[in-house]
N, C-alpha and C. Protein backbone atom coordinates (compact mmCIF):
# COMPACT_ATOMS: atom_id res chain seq x y z
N UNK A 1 27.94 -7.17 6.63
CA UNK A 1 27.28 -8.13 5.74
C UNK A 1 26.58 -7.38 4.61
N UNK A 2 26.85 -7.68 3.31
CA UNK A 2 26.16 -7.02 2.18
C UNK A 2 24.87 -7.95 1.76
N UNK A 3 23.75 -7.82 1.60
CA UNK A 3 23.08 -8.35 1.06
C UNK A 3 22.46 -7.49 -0.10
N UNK A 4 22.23 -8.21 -1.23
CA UNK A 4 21.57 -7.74 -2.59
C UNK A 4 20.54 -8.33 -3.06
N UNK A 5 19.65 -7.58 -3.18
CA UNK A 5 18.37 -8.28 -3.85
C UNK A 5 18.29 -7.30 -5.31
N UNK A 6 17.90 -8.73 -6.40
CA UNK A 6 17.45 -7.95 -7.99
C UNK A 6 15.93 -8.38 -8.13
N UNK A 7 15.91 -7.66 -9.21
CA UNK A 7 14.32 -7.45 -9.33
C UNK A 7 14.46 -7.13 -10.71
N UNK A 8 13.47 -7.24 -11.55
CA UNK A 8 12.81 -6.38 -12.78
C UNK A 8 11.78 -6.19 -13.07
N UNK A 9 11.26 -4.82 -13.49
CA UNK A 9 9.55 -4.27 -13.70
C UNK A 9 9.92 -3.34 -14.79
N UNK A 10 8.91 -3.72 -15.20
CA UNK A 10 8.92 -2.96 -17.01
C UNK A 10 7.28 -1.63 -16.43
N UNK A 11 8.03 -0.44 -17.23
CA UNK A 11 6.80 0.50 -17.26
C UNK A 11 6.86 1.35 -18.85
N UNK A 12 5.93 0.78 -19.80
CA UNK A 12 6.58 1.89 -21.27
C UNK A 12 7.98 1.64 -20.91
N UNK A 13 8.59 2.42 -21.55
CA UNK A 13 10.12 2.33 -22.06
C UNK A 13 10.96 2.37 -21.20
N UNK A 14 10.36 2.71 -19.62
CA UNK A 14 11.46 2.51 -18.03
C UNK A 14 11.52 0.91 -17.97
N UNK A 15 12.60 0.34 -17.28
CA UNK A 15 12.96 -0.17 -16.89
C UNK A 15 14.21 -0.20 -15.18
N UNK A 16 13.32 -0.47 -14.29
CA UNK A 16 14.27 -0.15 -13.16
C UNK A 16 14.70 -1.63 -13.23
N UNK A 17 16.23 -2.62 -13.27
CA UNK A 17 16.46 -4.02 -13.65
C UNK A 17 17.23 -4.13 -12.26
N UNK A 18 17.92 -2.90 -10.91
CA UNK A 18 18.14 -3.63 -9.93
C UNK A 18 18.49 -2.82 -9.27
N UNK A 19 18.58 -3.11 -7.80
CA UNK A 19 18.68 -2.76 -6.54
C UNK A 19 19.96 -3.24 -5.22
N UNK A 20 20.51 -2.40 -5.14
CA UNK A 20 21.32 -3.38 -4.21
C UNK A 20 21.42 -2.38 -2.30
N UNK A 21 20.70 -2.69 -1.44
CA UNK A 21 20.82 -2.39 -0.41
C UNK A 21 21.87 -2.53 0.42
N UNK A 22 23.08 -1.47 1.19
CA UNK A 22 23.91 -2.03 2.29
C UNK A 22 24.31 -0.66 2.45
N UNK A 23 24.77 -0.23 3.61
CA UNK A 23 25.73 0.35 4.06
C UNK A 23 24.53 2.08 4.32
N UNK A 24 23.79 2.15 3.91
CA UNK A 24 22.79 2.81 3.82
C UNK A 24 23.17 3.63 2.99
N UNK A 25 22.48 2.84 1.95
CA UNK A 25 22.43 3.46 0.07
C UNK A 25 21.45 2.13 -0.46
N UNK A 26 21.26 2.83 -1.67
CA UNK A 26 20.42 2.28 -2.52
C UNK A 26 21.05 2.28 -3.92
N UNK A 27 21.47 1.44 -4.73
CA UNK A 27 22.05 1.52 -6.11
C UNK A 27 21.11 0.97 -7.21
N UNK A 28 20.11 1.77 -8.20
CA UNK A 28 19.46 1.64 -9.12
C UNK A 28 19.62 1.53 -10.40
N UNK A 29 19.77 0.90 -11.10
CA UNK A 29 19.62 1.23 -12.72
C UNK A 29 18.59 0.53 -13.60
N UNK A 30 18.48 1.25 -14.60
CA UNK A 30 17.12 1.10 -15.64
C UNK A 30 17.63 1.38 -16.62
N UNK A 31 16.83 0.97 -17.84
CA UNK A 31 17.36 0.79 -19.34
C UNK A 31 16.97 1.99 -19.49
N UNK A 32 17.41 2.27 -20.54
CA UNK A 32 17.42 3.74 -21.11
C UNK A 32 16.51 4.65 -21.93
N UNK A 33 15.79 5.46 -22.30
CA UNK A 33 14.55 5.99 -22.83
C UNK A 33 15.70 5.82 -24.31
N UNK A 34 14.68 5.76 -25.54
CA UNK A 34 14.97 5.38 -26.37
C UNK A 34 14.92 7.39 -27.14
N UNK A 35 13.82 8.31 -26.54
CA UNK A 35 13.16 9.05 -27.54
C UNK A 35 14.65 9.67 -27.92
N UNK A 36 14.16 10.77 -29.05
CA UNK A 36 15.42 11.65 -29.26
C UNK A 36 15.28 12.86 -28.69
N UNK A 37 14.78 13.57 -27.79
CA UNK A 37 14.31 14.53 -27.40
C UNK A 37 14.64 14.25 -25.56
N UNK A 38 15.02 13.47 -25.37
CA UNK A 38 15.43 13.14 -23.93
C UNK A 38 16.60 13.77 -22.94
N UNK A 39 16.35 14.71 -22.17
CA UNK A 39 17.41 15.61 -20.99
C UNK A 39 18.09 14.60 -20.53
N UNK A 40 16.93 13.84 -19.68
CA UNK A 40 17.41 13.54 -18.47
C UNK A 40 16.27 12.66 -18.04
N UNK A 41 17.08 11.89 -16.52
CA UNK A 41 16.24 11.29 -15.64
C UNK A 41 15.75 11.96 -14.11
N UNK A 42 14.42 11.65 -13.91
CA UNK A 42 14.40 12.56 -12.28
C UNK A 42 14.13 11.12 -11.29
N UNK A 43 14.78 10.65 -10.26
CA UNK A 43 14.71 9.62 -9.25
C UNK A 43 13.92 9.88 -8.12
N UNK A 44 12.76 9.49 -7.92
CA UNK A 44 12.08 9.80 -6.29
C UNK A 44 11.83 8.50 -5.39
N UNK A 45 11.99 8.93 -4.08
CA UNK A 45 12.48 8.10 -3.43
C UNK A 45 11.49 8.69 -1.63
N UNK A 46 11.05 7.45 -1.35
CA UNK A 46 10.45 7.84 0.12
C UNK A 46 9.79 6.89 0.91
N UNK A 47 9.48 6.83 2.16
CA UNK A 47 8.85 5.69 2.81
C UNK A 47 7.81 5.40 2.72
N UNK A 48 7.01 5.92 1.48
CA UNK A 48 5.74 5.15 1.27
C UNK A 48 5.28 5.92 -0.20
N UNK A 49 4.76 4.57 -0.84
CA UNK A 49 4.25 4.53 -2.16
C UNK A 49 3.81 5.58 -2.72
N UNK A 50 2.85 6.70 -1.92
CA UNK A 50 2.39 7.05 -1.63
C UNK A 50 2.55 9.18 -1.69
N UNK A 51 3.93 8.50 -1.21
CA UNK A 51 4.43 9.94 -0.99
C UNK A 51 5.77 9.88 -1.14
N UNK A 52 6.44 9.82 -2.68
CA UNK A 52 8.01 9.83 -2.64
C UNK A 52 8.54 11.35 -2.88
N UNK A 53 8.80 11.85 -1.32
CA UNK A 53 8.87 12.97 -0.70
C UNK A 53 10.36 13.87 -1.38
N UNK A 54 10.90 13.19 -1.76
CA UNK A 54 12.39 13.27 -1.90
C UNK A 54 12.86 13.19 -3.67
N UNK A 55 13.56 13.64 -4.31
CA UNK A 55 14.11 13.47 -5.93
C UNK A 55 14.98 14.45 -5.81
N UNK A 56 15.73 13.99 -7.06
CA UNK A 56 16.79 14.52 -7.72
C UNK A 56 17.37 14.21 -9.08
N UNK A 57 17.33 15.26 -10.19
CA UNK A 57 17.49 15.15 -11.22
C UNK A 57 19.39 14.85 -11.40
N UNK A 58 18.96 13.79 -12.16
CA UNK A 58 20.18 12.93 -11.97
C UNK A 58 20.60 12.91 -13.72
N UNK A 59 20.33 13.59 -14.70
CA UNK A 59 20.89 14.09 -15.79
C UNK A 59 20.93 12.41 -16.53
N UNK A 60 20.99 12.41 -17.89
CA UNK A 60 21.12 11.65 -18.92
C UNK A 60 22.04 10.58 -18.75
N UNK A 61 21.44 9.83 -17.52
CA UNK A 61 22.37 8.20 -16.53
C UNK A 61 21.34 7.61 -16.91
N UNK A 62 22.17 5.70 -16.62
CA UNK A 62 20.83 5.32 -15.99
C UNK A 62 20.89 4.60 -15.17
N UNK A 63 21.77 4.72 -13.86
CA UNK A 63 22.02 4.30 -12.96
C UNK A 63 22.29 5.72 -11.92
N UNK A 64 21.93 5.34 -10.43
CA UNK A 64 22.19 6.40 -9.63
C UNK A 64 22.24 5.73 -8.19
N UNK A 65 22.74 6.06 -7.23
CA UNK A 65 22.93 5.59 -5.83
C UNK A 65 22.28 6.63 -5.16
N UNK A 66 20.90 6.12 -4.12
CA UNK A 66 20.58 6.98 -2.85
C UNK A 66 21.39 6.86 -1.40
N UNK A 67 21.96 7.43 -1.45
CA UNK A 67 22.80 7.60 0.00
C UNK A 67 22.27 8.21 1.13
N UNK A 68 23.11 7.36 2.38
CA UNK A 68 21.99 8.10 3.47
C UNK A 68 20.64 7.98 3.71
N UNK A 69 20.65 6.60 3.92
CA UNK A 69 19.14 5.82 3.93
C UNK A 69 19.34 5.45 5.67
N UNK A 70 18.12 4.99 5.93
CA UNK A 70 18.02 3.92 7.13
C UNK A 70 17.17 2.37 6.43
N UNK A 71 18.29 1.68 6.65
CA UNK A 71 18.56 0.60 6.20
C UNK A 71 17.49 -0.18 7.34
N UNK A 72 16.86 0.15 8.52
CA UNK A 72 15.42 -0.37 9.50
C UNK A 72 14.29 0.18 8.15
N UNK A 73 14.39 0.82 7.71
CA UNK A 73 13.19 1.23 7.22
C UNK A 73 12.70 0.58 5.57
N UNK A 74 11.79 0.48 5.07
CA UNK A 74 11.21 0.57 3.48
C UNK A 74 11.53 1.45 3.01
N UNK A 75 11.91 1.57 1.70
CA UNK A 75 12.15 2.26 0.65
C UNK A 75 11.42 2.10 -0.51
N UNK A 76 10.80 3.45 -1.16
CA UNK A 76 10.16 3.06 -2.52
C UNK A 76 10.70 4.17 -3.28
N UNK A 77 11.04 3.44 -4.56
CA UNK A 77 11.89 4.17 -5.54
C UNK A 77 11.12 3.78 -6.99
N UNK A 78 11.00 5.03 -7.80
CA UNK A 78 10.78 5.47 -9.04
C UNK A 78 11.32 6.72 -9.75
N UNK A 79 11.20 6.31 -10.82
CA UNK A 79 12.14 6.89 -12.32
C UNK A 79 11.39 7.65 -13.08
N UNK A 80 11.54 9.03 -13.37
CA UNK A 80 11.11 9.08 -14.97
C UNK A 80 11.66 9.89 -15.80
N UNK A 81 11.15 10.26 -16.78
CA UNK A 81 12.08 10.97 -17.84
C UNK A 81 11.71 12.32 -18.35
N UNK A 82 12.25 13.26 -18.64
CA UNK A 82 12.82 14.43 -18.49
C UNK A 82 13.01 14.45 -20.45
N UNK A 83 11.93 15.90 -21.28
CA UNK A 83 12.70 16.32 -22.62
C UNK A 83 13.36 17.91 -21.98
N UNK A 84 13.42 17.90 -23.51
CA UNK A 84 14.10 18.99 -23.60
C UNK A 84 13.32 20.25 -23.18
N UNK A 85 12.21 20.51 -23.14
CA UNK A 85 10.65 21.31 -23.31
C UNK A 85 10.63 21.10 -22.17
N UNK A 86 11.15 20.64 -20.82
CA UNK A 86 10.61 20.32 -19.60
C UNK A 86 9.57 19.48 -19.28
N UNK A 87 9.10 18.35 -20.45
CA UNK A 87 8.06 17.71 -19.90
C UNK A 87 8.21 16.65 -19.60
N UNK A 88 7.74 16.01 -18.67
CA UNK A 88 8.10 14.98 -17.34
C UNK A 88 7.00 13.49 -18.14
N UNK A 89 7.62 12.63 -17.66
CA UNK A 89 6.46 11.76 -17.93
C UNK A 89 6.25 11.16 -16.79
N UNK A 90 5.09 10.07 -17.28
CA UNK A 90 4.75 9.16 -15.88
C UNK A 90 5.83 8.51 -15.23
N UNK A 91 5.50 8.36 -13.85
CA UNK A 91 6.52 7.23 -13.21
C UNK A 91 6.40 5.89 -13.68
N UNK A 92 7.79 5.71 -13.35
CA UNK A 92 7.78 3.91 -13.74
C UNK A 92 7.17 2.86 -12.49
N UNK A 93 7.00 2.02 -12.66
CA UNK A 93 6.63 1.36 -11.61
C UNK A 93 7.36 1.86 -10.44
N UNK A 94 6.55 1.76 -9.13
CA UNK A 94 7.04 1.92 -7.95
C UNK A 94 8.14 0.44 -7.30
N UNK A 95 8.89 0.75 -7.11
CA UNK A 95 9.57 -0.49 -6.43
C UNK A 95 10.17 0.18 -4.86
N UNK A 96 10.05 -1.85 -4.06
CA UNK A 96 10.39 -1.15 -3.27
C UNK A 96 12.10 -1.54 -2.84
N UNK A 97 12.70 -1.37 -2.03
CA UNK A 97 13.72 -1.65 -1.97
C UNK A 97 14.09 -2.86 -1.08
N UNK A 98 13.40 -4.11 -0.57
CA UNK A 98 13.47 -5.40 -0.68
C UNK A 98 13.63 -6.17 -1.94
N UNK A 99 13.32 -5.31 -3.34
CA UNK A 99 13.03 -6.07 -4.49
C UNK A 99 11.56 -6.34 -5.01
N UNK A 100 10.52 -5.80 -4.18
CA UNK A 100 9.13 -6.42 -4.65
C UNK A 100 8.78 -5.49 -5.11
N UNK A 101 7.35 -5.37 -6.16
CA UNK A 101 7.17 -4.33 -7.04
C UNK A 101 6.06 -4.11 -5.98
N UNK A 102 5.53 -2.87 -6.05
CA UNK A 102 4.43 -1.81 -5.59
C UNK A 102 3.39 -1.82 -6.62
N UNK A 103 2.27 -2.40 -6.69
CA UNK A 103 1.21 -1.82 -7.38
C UNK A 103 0.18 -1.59 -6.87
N UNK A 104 -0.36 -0.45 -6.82
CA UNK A 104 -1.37 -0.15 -6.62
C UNK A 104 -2.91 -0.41 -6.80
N UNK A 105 -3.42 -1.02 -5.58
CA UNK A 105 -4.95 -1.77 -5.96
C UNK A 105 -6.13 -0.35 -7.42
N UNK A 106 -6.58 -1.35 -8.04
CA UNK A 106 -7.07 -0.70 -8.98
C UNK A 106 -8.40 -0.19 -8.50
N UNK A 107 -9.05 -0.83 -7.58
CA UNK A 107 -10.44 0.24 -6.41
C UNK A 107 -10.23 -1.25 -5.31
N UNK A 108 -11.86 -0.60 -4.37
CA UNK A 108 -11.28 -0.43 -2.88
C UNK A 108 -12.29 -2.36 -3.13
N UNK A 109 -11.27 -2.74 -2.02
CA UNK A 109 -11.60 -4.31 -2.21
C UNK A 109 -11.64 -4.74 -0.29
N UNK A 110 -12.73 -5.32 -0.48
CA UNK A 110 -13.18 -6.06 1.12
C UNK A 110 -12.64 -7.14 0.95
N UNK A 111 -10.96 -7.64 1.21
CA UNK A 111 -11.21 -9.20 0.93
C UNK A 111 -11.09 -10.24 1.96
N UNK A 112 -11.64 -9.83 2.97
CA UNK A 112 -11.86 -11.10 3.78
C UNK A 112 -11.97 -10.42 5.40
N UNK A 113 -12.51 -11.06 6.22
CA UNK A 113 -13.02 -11.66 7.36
C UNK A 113 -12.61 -12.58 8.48
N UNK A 114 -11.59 -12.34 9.39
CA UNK A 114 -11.32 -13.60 9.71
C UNK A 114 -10.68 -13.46 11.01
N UNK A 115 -11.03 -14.34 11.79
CA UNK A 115 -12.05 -16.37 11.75
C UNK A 115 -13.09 -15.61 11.43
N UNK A 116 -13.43 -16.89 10.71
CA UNK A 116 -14.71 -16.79 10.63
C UNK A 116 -15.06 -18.00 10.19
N UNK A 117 -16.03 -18.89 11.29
CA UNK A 117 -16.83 -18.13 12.37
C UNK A 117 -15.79 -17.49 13.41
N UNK A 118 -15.69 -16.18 14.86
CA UNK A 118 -15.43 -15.70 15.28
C UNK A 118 -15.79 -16.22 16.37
N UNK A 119 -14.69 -16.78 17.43
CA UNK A 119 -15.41 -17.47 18.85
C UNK A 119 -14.42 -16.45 19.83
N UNK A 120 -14.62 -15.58 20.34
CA UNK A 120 -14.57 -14.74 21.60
C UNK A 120 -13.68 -15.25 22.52
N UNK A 121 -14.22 -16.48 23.19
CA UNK A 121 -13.32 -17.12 23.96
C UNK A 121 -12.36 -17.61 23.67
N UNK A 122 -11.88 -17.99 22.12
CA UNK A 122 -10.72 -18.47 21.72
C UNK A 122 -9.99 -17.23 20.83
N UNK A 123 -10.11 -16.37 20.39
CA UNK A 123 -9.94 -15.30 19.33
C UNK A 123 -9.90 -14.13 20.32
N UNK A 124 -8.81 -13.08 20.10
CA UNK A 124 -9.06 -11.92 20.55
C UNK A 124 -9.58 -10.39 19.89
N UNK A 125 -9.53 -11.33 18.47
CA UNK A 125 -10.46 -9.79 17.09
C UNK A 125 -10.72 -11.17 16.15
N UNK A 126 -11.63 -10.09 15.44
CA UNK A 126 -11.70 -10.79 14.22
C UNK A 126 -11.04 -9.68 13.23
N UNK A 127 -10.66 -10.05 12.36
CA UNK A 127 -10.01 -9.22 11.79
C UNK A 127 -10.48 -9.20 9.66
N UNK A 128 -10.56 -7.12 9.77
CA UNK A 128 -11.17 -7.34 7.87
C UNK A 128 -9.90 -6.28 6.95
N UNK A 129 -10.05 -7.14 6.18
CA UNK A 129 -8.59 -6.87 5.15
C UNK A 129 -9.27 -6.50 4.06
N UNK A 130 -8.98 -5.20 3.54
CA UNK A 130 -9.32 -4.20 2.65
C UNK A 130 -8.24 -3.86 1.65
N UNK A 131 -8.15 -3.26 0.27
CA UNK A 131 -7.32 -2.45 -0.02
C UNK A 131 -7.83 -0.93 -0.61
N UNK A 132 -6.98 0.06 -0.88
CA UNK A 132 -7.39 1.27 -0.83
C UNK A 132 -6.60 1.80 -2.33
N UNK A 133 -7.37 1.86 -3.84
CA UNK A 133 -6.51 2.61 -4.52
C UNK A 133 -5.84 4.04 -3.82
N UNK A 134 -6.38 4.86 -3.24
CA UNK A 134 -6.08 5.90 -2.77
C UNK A 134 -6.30 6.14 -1.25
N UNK A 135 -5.45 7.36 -0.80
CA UNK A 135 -5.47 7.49 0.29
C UNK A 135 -6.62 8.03 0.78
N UNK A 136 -7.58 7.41 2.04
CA UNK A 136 -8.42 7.72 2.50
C UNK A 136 -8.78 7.15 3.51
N UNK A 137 -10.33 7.97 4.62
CA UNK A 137 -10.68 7.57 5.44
C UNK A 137 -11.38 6.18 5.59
N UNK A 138 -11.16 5.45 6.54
CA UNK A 138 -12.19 4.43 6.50
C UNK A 138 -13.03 4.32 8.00
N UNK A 139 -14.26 3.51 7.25
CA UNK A 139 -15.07 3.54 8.37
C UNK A 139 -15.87 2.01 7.84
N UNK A 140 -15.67 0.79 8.87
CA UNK A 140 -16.11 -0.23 9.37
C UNK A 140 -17.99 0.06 10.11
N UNK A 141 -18.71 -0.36 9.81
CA UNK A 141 -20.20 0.07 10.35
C UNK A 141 -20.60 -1.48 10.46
N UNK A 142 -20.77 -2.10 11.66
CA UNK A 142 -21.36 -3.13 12.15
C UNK A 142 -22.83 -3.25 12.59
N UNK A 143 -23.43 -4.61 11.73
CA UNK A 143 -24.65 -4.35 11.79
C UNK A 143 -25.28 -6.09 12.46
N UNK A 144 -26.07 -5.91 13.18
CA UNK A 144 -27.41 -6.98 13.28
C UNK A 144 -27.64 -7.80 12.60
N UNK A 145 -28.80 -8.40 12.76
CA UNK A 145 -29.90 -9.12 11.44
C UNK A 145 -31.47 -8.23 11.17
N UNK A 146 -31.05 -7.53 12.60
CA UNK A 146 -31.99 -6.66 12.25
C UNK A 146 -31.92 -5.41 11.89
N UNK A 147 -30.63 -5.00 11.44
CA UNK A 147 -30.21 -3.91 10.55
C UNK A 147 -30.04 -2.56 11.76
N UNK A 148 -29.34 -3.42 13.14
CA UNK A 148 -28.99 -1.99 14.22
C UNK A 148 -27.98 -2.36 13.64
N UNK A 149 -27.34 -0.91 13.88
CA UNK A 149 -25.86 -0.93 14.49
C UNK A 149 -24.84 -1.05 14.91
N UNK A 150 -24.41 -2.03 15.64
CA UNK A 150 -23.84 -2.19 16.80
C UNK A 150 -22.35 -1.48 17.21
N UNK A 151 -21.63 -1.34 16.51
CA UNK A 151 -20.66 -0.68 16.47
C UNK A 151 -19.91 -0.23 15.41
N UNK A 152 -19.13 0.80 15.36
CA UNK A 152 -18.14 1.20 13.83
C UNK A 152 -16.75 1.52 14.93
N UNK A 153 -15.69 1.25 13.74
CA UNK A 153 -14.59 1.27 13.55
C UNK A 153 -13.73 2.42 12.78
N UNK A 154 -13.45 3.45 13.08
CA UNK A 154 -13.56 4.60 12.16
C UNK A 154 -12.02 4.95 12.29
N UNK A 155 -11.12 4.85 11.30
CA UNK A 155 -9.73 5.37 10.79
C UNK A 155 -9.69 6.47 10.41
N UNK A 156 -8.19 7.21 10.41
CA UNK A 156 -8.10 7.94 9.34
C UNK A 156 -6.61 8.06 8.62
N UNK A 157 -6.56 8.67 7.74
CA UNK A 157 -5.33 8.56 7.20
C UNK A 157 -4.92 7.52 6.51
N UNK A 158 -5.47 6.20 6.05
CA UNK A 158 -5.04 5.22 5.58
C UNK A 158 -4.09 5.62 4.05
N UNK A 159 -3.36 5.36 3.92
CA UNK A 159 -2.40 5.27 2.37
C UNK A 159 -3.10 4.04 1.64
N UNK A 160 -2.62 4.47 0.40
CA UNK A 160 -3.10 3.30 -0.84
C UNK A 160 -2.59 2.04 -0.53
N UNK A 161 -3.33 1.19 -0.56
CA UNK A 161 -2.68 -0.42 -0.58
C UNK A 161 -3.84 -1.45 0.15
N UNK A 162 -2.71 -2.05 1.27
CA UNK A 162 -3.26 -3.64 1.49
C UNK A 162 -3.33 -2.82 3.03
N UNK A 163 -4.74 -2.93 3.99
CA UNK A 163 -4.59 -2.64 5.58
C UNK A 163 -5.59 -3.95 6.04
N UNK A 164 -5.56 -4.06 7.62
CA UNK A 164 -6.00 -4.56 8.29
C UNK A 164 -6.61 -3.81 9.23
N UNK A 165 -8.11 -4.07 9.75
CA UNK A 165 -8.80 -3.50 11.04
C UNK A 165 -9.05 -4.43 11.68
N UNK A 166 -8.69 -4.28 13.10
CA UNK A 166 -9.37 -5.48 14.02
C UNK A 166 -10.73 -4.69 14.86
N UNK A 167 -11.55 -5.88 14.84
CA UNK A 167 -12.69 -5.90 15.78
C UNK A 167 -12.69 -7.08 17.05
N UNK A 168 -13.22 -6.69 18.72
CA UNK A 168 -13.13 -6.98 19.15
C UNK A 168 -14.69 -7.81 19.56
N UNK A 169 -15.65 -8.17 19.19
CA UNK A 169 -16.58 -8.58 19.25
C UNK A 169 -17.60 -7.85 19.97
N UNK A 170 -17.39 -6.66 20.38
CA UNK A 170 -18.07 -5.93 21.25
C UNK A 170 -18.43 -4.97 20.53
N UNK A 171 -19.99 -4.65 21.33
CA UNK A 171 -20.86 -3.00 20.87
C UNK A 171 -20.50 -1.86 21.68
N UNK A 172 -20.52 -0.93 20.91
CA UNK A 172 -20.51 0.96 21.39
C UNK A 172 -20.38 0.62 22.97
N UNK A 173 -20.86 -0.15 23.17
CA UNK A 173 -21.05 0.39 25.16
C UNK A 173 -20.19 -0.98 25.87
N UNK A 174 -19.18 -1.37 25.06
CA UNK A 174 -18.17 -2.30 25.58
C UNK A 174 -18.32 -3.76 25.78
N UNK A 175 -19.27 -3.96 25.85
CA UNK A 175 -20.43 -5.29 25.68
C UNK A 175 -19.83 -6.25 24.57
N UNK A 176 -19.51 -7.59 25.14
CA UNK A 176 -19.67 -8.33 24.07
C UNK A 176 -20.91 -8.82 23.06
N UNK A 177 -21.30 -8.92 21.64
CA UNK A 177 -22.42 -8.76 21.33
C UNK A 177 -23.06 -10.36 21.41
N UNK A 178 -24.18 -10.44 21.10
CA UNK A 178 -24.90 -12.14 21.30
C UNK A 178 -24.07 -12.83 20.33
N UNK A 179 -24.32 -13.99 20.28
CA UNK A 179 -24.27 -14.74 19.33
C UNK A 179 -24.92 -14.62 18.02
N UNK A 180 -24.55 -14.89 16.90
CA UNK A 180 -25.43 -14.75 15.69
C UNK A 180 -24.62 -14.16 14.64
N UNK A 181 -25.31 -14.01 13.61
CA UNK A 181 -24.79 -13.58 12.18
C UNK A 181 -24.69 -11.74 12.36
N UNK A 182 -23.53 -11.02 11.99
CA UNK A 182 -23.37 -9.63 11.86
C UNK A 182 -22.73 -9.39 10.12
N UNK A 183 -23.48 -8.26 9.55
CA UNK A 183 -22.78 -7.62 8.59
C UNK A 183 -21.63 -6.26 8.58
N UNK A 184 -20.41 -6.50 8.16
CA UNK A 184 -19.43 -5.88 8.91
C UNK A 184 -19.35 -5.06 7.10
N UNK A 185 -19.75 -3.51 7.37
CA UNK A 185 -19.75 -3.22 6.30
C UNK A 185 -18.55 -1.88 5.89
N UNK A 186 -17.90 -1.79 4.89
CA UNK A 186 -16.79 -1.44 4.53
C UNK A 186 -17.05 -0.15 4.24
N UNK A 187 -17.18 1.67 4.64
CA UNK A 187 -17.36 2.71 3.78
C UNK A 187 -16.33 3.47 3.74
N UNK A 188 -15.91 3.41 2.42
CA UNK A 188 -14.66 4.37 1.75
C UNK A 188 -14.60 4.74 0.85
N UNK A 189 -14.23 5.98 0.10
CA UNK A 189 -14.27 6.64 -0.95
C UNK A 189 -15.47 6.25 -1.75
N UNK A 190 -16.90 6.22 -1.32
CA UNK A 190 -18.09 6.40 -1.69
C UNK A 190 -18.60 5.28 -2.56
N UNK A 191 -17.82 3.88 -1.62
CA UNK A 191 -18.38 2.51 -1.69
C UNK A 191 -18.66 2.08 -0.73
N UNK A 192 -19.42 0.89 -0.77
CA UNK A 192 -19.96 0.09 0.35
C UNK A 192 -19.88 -1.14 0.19
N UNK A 193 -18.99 -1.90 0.65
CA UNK A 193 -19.10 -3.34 0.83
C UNK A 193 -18.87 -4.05 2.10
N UNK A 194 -19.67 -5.04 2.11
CA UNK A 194 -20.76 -5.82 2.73
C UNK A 194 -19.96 -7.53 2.84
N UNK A 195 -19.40 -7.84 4.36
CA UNK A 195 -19.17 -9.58 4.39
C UNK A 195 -19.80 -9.65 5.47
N UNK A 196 -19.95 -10.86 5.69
CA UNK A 196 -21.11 -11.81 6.58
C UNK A 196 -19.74 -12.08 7.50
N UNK A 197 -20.19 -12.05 8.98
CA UNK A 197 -19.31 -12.72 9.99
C UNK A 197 -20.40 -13.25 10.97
N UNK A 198 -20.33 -14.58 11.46
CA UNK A 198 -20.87 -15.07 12.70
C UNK A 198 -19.95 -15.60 13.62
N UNK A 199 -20.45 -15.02 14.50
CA UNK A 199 -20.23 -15.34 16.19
C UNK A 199 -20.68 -16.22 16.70
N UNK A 200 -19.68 -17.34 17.32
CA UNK A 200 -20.38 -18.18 18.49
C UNK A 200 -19.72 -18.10 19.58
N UNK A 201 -19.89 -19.09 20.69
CA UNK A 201 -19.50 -19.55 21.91
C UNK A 201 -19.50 -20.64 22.14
């Protein structure tokens, strides 16, 4: 079964206009750099936004096939361009190889909480959705009304984008905590943000 998905994302003068997934390959093309001073194109390609581990200078095309993919997995693919002087420019948008574009959150965003309210007996986490311009540690710090502690949540390794942490309603010592209002506070790359979650029963 072949399936094809198209797409288009404009970056400056790249254009990647489509994608076609099967057989484990990837078939790309993009409009063409206009300058007069232009070699070539370089293609990178890898399983996360993040880290496209893999390229190959693919000379004055503007189309190219990645072969030898695993077709279970994500793919993110970007383009750029190549003078004569060896100087490289920015990548074009990241795409991924479902067809959806990759962009990267512009800073680190707390956006939500949830349930909320958080009932224990019906819920097994509550769960807080963040994004990360860059790759970094995170650390969740759960607090009181009276400004203890009660527990943190501490990651590492997160990549740039959209994640999820679950919390289980419980403090440091396994305990489910009382009832009441907690501030579930967000510290990463040398911000702090702050949502309200309450607990009942």
């Amino acid at each position: 079964m072949t399936v094809r998905r198209w797409f288009t994302v404009c970056f400056y003068s790249l254009i990647i206009i489509s994608t076609c997934t099967y057989a484990g390959s990837i078939k790309i093309k993009w409009d063409e750099n206009k300058e007069d001073d232009l070699l070539g194109y370089r293609v990178y390609w890898g399983f996360s936004p993040s880290k496209l581990v893999f390229s190959e200078n693919v000379g004055n095309v503007n189309n190219f096939e990645i072969t030898g993919i695993d077709n279970e997995k994500p793919y993110y693919v970007a383009v750029s361009a190549i003078d004569f002087s060896g100087n490289e420019s920015e990548l074009s948008t990241i795409v991924k190889s479902d067809g959806s574009i990759y962009t990267l959150p512009a800073e680190v965003e707390l956006n939500y909480v949830f349930p909320n309210p958080f009932l224990p007996d019906m819920h097994d986490f509550v769960y807080f959705e963040f994004l990360l311009p860059d790759e970094a540690k995170v650390k969740i710090s759960i607090y009181n009304q009276l400004g203890q502690l009660v527990n943190e949540i501490v990651s590492f390794g997160f990549e740039p984008g959209k994640h999820v942490l679950p919390w289980d309603g419980r403090n440091h010592l396994g305990e489910f905590v009382a009832c009441g209002i907690y501030y579930c506070q967000l510290n990463v790359l040398d911000k702090r943000l702050t949502r309200q979650v309450t607990i009942l029963r």
